[in-house]
Protein backbone atom coordinates (compact mmCIF):
# COMPACT_ATOMS: atom_id res chain seq x y z
CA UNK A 1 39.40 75.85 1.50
CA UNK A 2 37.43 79.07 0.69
CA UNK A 3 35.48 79.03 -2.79
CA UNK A 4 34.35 81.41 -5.00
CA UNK A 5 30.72 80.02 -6.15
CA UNK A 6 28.95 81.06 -9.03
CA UNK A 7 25.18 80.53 -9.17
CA UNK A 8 23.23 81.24 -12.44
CA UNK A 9 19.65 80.83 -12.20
CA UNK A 10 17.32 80.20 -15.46
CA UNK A 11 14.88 82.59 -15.97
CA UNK A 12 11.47 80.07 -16.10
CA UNK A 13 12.45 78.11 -12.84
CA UNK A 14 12.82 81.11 -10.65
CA UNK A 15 10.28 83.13 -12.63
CA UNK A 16 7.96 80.15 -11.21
CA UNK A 17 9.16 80.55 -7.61
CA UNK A 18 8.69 84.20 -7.85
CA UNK A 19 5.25 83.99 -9.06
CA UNK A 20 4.50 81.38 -6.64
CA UNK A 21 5.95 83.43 -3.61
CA UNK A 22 8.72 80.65 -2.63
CA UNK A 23 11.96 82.15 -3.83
CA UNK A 24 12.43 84.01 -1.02
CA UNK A 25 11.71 81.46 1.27
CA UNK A 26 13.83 78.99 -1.01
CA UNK A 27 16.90 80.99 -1.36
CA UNK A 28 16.71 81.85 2.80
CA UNK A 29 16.58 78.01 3.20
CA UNK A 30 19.73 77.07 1.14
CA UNK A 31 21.97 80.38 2.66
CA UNK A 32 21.08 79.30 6.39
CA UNK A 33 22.06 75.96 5.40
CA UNK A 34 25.34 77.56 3.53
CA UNK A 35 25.99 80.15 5.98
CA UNK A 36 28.18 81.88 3.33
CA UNK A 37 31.17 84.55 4.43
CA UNK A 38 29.49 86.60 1.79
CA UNK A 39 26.67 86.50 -0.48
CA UNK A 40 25.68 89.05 -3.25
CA UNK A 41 22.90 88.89 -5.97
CA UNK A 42 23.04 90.63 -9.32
CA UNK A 43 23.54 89.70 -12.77
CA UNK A 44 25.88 87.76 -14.52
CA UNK A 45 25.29 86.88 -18.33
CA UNK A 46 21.77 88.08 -18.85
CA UNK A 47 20.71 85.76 -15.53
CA UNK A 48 19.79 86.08 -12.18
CA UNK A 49 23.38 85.06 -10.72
CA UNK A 50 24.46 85.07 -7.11
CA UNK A 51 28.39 84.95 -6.03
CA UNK A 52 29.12 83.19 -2.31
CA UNK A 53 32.06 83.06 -0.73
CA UNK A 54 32.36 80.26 0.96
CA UNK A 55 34.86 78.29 3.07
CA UNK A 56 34.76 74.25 2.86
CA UNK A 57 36.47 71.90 4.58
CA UNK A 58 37.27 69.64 1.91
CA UNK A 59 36.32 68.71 -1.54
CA UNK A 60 33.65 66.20 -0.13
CA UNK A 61 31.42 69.22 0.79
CA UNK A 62 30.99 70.35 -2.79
CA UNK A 63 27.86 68.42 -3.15
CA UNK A 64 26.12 69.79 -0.08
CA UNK A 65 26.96 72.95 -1.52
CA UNK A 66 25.92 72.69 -5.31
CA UNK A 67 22.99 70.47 -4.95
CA UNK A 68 20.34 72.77 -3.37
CA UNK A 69 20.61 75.07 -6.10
CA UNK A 70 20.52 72.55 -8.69
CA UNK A 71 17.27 70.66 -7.09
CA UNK A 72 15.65 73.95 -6.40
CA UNK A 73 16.40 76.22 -9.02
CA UNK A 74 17.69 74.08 -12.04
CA UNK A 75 20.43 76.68 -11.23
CA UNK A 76 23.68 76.55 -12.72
CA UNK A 77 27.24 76.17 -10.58
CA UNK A 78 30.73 76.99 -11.00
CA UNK A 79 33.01 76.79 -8.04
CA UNK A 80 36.58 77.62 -7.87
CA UNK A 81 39.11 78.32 -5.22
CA UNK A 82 40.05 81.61 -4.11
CA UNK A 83 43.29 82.94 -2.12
CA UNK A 84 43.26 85.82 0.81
CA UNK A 85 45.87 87.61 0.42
CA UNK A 86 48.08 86.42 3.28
CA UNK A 87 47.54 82.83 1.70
CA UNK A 88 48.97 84.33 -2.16
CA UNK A 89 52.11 85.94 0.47
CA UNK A 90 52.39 82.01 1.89
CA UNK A 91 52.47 80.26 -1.46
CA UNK A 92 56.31 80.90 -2.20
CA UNK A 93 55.98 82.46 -5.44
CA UNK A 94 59.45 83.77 -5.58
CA UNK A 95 60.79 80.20 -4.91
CA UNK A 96 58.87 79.49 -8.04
CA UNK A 97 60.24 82.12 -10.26
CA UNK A 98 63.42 81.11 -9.55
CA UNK A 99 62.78 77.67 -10.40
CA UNK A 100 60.40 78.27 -13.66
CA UNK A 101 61.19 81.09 -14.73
């Protein structure tokens, strides 16, 4: 299933990897691992944030994916599944108007 992740890092943590010269290393580390369909780095409520898309084969991955950020960053996680839009065309919605609406 392809998720949306949401990674907030707190500013001490990778202000300490920074200074130390290991975020970089760190963060290359936990993508390889990852190997995300996309990955993009900005900010996202006054943090450092990153947003991955990536696709998991079932719920039992979530750990694999959550955990290195949280063990190496202190980093904050929100994951949530996401639809192409072939899969939104596939998911009968006008079936479901008829019968909810």
């Amino acid at each position: 299933m392809r998720m949306i992740v949401y990674v907030s890092f707190p500013v001490e943590p990778f202000n300490e990897a920074v200074r130390d010269g290991s975020a970089g290393a760190k963060m290359k580390k936990i993508l390889d691992q990852l190997k995300p369909e996309a990955a993009y780095f900005t900010d996202r409520h006054g943090q450092r944030s990153g947003v991955l898309i990536v696709d998991l084969a079932d719920a039992s991955k979530i750990p694999a994916l959550a955990e290195p950020w949280f063990l190496t960053f202190h980093a904050a996680v929100e994951v949530h599944p996401v639809m192409l839009p072939q899969d939104l065309a596939a998911a009968g919605l006008e079936g479901l108007g008829k019968d909810w609406g």
